[in-house]
N, C-alpha and C. Protein backbone atom coordinates (compact mmCIF):
# COMPACT_ATOMS: atom_id res chain seq x y z
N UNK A 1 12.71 4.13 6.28
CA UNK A 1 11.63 3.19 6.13
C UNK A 1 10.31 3.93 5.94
N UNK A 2 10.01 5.15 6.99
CA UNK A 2 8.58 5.59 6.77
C UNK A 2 8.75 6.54 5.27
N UNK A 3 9.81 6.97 4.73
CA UNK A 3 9.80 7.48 3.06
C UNK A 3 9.56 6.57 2.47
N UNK A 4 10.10 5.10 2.33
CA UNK A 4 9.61 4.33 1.66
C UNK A 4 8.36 3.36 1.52
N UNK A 5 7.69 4.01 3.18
CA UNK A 5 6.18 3.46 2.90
C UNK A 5 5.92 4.48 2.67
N UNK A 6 5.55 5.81 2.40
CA UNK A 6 4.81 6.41 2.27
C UNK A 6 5.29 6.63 0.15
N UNK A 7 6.37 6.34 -0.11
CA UNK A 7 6.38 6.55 -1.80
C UNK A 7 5.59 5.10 -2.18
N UNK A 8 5.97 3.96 -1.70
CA UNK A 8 5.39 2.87 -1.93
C UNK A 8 3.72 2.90 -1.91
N UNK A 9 3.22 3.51 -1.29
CA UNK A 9 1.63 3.36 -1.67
C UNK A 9 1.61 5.13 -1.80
N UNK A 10 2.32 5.45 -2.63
CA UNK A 10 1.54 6.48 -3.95
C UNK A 10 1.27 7.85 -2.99
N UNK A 11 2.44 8.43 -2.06
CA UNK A 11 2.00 9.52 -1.12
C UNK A 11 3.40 10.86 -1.65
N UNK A 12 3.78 11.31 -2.15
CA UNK A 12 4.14 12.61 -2.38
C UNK A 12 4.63 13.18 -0.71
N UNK A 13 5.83 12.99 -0.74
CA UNK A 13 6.52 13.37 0.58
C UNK A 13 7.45 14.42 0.46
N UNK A 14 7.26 15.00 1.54
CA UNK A 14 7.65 16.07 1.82
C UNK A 14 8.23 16.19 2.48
N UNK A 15 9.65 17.00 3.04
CA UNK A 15 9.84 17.90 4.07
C UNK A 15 9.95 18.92 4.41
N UNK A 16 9.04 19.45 5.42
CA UNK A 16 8.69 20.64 5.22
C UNK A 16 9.37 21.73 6.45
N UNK A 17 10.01 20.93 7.23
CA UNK A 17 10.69 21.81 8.54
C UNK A 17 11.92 20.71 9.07
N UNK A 18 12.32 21.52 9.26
CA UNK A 18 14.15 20.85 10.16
C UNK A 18 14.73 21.34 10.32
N UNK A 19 15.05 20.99 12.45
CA UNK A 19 15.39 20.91 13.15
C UNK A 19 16.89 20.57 13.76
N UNK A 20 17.65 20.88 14.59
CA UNK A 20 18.99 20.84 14.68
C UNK A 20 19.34 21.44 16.16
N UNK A 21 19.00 21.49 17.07
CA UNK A 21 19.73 22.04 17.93
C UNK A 21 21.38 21.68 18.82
N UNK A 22 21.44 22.68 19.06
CA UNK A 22 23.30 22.98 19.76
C UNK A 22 22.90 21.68 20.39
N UNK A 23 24.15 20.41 20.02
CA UNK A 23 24.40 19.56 21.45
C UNK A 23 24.51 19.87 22.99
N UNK A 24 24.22 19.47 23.48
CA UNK A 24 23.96 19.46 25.15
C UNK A 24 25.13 18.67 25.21
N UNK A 25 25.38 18.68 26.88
CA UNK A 25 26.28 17.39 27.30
C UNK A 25 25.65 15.63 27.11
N UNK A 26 24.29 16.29 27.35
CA UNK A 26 23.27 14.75 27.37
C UNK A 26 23.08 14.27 25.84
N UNK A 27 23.33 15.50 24.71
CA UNK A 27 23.31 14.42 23.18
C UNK A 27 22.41 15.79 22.40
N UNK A 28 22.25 15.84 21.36
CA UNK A 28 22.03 16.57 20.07
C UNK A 28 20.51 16.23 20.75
N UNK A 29 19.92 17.44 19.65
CA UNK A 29 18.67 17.54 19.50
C UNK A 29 17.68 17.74 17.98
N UNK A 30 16.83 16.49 17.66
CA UNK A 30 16.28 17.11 16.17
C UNK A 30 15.42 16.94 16.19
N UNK A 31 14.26 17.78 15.32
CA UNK A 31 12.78 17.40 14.76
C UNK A 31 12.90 17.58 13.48
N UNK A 32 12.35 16.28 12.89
CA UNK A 32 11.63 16.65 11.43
C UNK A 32 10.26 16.91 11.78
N UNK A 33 9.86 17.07 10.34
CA UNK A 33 8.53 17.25 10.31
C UNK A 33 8.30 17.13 8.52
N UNK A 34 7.39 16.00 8.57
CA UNK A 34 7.03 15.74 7.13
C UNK A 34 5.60 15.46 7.23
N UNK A 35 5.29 15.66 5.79
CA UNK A 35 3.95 15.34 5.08
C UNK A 35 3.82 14.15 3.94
N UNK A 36 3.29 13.48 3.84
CA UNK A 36 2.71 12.63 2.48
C UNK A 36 1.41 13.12 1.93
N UNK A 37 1.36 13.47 0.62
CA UNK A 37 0.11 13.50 0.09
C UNK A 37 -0.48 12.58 -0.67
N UNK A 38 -1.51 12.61 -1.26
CA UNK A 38 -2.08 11.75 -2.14
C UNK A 38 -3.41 12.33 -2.74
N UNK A 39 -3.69 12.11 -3.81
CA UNK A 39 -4.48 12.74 -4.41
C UNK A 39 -6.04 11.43 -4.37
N UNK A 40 -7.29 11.37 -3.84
CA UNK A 40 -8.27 10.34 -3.93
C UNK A 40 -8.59 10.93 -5.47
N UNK A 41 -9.28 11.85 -5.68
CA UNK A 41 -9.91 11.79 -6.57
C UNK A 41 -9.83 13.37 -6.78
N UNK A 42 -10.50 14.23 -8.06
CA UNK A 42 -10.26 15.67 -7.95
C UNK A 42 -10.52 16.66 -7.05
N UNK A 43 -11.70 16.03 -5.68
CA UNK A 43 -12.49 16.78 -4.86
C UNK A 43 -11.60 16.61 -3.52
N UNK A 44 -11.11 15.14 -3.58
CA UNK A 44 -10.33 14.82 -2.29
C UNK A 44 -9.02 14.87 -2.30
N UNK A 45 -8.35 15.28 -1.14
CA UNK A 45 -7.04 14.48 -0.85
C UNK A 45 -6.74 13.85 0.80
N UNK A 46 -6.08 13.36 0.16
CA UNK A 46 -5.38 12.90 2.23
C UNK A 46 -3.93 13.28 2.30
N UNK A 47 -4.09 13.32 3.32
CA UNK A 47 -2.06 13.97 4.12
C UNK A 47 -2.07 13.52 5.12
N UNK A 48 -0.70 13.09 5.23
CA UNK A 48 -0.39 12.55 6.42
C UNK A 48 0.70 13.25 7.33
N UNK A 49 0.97 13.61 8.42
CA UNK A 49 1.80 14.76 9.24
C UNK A 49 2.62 13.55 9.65
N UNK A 50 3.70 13.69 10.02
CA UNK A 50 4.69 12.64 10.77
C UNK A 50 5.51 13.69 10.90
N UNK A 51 5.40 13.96 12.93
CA UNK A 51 6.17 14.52 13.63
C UNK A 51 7.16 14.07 14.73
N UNK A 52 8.83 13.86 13.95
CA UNK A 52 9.40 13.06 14.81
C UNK A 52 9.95 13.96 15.66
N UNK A 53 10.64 13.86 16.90
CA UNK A 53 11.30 14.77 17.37
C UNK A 53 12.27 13.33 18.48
N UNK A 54 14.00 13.49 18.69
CA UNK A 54 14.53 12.84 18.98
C UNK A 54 15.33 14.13 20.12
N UNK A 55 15.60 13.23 21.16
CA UNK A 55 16.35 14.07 22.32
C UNK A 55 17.41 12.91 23.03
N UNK A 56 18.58 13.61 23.13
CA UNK A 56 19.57 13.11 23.82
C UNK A 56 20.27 12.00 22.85
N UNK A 57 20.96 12.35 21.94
CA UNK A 57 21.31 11.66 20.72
C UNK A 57 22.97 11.47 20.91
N UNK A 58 23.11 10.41 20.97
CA UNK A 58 24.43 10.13 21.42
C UNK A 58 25.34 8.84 20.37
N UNK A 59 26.34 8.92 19.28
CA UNK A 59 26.78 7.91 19.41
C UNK A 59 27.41 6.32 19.96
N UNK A 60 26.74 5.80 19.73
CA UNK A 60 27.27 4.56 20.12
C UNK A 60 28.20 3.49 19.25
N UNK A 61 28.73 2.53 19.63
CA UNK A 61 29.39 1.48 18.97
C UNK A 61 28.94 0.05 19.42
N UNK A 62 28.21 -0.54 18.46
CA UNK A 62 27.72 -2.14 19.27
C UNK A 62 28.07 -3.07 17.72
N UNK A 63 28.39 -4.55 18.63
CA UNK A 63 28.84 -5.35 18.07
C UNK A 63 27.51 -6.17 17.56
N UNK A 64 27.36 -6.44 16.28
CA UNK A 64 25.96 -7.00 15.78
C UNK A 64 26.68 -7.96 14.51
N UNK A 65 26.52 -9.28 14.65
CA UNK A 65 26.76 -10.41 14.03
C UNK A 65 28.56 -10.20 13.90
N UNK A 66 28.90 -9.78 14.48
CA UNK A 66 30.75 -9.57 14.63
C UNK A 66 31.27 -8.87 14.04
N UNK A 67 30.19 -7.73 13.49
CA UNK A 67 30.72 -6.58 12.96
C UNK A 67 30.24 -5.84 13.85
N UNK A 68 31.23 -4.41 13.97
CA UNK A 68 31.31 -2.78 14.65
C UNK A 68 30.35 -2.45 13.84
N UNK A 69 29.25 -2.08 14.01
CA UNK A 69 28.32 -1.11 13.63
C UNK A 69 28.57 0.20 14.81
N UNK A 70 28.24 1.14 14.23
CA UNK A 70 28.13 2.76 14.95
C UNK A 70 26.79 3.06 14.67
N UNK A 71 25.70 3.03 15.73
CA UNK A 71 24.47 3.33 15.88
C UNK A 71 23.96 4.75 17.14
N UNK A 72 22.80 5.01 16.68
CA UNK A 72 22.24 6.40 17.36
C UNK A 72 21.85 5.85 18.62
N UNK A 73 22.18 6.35 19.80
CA UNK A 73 21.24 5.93 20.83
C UNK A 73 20.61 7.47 21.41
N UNK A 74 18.80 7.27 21.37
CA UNK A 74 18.08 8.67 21.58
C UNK A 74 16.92 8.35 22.18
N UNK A 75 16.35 9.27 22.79
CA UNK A 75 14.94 9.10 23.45
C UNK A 75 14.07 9.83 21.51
N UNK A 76 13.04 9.20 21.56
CA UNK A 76 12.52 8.87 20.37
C UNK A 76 10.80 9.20 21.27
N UNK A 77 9.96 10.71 19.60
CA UNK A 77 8.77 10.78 19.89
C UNK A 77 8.30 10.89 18.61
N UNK A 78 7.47 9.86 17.71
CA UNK A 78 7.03 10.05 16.67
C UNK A 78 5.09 10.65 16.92
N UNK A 79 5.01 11.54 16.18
CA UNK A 79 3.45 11.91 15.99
C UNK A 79 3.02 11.72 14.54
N UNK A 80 1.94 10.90 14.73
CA UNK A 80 0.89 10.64 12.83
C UNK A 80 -0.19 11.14 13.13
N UNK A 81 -0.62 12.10 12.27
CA UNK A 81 -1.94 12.59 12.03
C UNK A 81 -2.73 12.35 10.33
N UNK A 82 -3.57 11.79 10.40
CA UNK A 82 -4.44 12.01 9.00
C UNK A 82 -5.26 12.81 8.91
N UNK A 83 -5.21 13.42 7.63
CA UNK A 83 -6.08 14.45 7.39
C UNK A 83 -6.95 14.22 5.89
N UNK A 84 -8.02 15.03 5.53
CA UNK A 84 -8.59 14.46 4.42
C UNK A 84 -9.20 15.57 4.06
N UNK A 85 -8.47 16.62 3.27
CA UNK A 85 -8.39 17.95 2.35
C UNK A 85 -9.73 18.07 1.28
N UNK A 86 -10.96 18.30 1.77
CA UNK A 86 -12.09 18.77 0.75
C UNK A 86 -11.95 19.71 -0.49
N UNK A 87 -12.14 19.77 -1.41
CA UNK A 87 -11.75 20.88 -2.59
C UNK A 87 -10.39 21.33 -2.50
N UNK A 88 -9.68 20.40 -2.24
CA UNK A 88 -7.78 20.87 -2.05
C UNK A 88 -7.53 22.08 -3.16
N UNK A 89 -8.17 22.01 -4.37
CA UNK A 89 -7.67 22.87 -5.40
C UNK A 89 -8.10 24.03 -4.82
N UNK A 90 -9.24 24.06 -4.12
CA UNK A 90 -10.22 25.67 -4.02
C UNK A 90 -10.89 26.04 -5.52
N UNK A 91 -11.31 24.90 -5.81
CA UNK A 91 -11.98 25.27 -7.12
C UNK A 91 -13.52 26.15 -6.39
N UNK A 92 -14.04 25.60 -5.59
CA UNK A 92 -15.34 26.23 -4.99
C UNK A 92 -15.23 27.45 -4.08
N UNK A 93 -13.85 28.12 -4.28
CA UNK A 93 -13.41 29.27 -3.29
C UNK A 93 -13.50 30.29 -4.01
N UNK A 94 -14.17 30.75 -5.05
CA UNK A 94 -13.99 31.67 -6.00
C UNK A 94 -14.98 32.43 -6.06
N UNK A 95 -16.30 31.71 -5.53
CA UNK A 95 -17.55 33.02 -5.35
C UNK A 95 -18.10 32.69 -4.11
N UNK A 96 -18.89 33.31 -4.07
CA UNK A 96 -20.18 33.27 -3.01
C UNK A 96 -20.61 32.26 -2.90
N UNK A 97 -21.18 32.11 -4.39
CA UNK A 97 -22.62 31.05 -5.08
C UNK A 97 -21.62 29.96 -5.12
N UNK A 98 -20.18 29.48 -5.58
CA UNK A 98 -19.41 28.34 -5.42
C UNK A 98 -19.32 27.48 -4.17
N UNK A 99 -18.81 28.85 -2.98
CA UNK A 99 -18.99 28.51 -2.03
C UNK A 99 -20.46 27.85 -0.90
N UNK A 100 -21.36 28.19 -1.74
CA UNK A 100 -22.92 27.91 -1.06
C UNK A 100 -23.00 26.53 -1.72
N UNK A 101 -22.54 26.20 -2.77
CA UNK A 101 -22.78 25.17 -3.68
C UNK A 101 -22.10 24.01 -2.46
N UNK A 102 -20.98 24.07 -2.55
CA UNK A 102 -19.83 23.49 -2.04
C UNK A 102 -20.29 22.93 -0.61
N UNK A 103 -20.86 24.33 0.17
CA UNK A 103 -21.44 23.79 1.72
C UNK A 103 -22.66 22.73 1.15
N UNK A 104 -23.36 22.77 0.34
CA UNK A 104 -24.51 22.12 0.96
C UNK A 104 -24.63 20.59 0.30
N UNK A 105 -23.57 20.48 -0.88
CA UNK A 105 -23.19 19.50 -1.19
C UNK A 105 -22.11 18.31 0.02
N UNK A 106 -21.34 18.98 0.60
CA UNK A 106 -20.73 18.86 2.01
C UNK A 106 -21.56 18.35 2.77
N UNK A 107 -22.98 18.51 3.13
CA UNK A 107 -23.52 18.85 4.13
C UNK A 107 -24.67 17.65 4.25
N UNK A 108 -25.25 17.85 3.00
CA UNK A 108 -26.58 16.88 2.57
C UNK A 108 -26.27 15.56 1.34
N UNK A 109 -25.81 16.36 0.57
CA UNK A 109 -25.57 15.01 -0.31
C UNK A 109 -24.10 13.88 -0.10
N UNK A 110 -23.02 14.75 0.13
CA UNK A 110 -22.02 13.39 0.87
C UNK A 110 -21.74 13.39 1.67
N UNK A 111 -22.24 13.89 2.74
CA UNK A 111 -21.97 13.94 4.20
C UNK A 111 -21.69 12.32 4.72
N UNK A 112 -22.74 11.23 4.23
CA UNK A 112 -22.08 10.17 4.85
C UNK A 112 -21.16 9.44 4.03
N UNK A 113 -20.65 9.67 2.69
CA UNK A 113 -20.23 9.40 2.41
C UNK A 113 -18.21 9.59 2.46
N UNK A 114 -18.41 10.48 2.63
CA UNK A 114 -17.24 11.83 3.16
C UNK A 114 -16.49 10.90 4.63
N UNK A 115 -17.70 10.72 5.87
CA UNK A 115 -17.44 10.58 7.04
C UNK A 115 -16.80 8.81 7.10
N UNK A 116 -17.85 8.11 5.93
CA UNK A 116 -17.97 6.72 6.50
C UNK A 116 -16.63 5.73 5.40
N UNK A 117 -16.80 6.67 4.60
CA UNK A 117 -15.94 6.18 3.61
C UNK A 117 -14.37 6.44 3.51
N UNK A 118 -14.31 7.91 2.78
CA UNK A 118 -12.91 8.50 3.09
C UNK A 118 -12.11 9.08 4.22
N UNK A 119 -12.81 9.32 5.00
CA UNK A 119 -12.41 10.16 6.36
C UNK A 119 -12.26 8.63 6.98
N UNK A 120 -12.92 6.83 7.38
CA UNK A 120 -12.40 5.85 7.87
C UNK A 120 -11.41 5.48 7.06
N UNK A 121 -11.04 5.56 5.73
CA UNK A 121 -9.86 5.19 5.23
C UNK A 121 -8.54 5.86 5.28
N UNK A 122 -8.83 7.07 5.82
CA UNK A 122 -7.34 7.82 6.36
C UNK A 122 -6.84 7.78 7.25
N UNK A 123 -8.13 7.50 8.24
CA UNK A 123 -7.54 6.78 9.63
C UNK A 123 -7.36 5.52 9.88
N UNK A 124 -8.06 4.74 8.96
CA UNK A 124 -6.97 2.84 9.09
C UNK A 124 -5.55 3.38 8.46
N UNK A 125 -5.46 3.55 7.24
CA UNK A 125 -4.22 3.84 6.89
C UNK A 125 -3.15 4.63 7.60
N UNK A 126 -3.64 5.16 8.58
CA UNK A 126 -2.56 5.75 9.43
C UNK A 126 -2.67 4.84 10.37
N UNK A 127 -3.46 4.22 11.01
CA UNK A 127 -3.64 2.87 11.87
C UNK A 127 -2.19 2.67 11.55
N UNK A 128 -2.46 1.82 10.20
CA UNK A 128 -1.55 0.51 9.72
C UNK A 128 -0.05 1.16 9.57
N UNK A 129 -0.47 2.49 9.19
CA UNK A 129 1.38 3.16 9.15
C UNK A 129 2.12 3.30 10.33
N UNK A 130 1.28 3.63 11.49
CA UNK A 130 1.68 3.28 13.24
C UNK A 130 2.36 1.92 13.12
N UNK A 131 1.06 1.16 12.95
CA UNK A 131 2.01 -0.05 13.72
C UNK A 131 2.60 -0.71 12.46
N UNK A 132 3.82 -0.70 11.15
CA UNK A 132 4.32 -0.88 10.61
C UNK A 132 5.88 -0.34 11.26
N UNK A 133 5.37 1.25 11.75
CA UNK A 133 6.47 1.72 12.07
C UNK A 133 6.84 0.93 13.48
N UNK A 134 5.42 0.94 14.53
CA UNK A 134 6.12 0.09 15.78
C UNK A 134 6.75 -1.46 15.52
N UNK A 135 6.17 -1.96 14.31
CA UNK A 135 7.50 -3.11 14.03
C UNK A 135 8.39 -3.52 13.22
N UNK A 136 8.45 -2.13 12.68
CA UNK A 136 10.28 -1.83 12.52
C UNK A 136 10.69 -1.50 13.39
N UNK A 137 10.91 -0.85 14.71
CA UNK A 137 11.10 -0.39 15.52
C UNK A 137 10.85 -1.58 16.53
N UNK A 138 10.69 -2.56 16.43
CA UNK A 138 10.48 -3.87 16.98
C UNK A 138 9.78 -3.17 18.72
N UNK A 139 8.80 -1.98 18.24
CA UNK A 139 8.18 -1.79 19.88
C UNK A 139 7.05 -2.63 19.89
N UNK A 140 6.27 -3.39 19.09
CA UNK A 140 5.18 -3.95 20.11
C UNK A 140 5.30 -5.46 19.04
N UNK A 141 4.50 -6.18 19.19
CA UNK A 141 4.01 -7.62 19.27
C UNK A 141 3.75 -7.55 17.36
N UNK A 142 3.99 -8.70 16.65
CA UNK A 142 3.65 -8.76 15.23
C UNK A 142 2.55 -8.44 15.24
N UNK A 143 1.85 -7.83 14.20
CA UNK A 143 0.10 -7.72 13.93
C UNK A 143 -0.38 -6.94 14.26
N UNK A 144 -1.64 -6.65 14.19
CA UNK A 144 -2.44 -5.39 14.65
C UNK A 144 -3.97 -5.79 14.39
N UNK A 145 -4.94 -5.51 15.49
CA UNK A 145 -5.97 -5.61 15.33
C UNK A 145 -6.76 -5.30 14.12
N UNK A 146 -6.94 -4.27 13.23
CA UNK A 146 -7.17 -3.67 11.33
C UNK A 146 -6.18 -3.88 10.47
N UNK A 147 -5.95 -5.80 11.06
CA UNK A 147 -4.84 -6.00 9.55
C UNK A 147 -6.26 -6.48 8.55
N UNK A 148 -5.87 -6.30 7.05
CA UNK A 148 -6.79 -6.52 6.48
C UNK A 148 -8.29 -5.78 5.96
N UNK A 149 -8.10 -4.72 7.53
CA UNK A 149 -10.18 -4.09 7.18
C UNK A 149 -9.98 -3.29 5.80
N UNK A 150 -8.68 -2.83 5.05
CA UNK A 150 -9.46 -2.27 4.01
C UNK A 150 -9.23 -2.43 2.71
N UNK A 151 -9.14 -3.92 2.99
CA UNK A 151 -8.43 -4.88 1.93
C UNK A 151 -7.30 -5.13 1.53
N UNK A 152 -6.47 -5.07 2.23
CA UNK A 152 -4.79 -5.03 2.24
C UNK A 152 -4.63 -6.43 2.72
N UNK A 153 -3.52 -6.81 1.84
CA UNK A 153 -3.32 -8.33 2.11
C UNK A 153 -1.91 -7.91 3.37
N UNK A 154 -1.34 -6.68 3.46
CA UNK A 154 0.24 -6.51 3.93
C UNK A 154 -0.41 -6.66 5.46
């Protein structure tokens, strides 16, 4: 589900590490660890980290509408972080004078724009990717307080 929200609104996913450890008596052990990217515009990007890590992983067998399904039963820790990548290319990493350019444009001319604009839209959007995932995962209550703030009808 979280690959298919994150291809569904236009994020370039990744995996970039995995995890496997020797079963225990108490159940298997795994971490992924993935990224989504997305490109804003040529100066920006955003990424998103999603760090799952599952402990004590045990088959089960449960009866669901009168069919045998075989399901995972695990203690479950997901981590989301947003991030929002300035000059991702390093086009302004190439001199001195690029780099002086780069700070003070950073600094004075989009500083609020940077903070108020793209840097709050990486963090609703990870908002909304939390609690999408907490209800698939049927952990909390329908809805979320920033349904809607950034024009999303979902």
């Amino acid at each position: 589900m979280m690959v298919q929200y994150l291809k569904a609104n236009r994020y370039w996913f990744h995996e970039y590490k995995y995890k496997h450890k020797v079963p225990s008596p108490l159940g298997a052990e795994q971490e992924f660890f993935w990224r989504g990217e997305k490109k804003v515009n040529e100066y920006i990007q955003y990424q998103i980290f999603i760090d799952i890590h599952l402990w004590e992983m045990t088959e089960v067998e449960v009866m669901q509408k009168g069919n045998k399904k075989t399901l995972t039963n695990a203690r479950m820790e997901i981590k989301l972080r947003g991030q929002m990548d300035i000059d991702y290319e390093k086009r302004y990493d190439e001199s001195t004078f690029l780099q002086a350019i780069k700070d003070f444009y950073n600094k004075y001319i989009a500083k609020r724009e940077l903070e108020s604009i793209f840097w709050d839209t990486i963090h609703y959007r990870c908002q909304k990717f939390l609690n999408v995932i907490k209800e698939y995962l049927d952990m909390q209550a329908k809805g979320y307080e920033y349904r809607g703030y950034l024009g999303d009808n979902v």
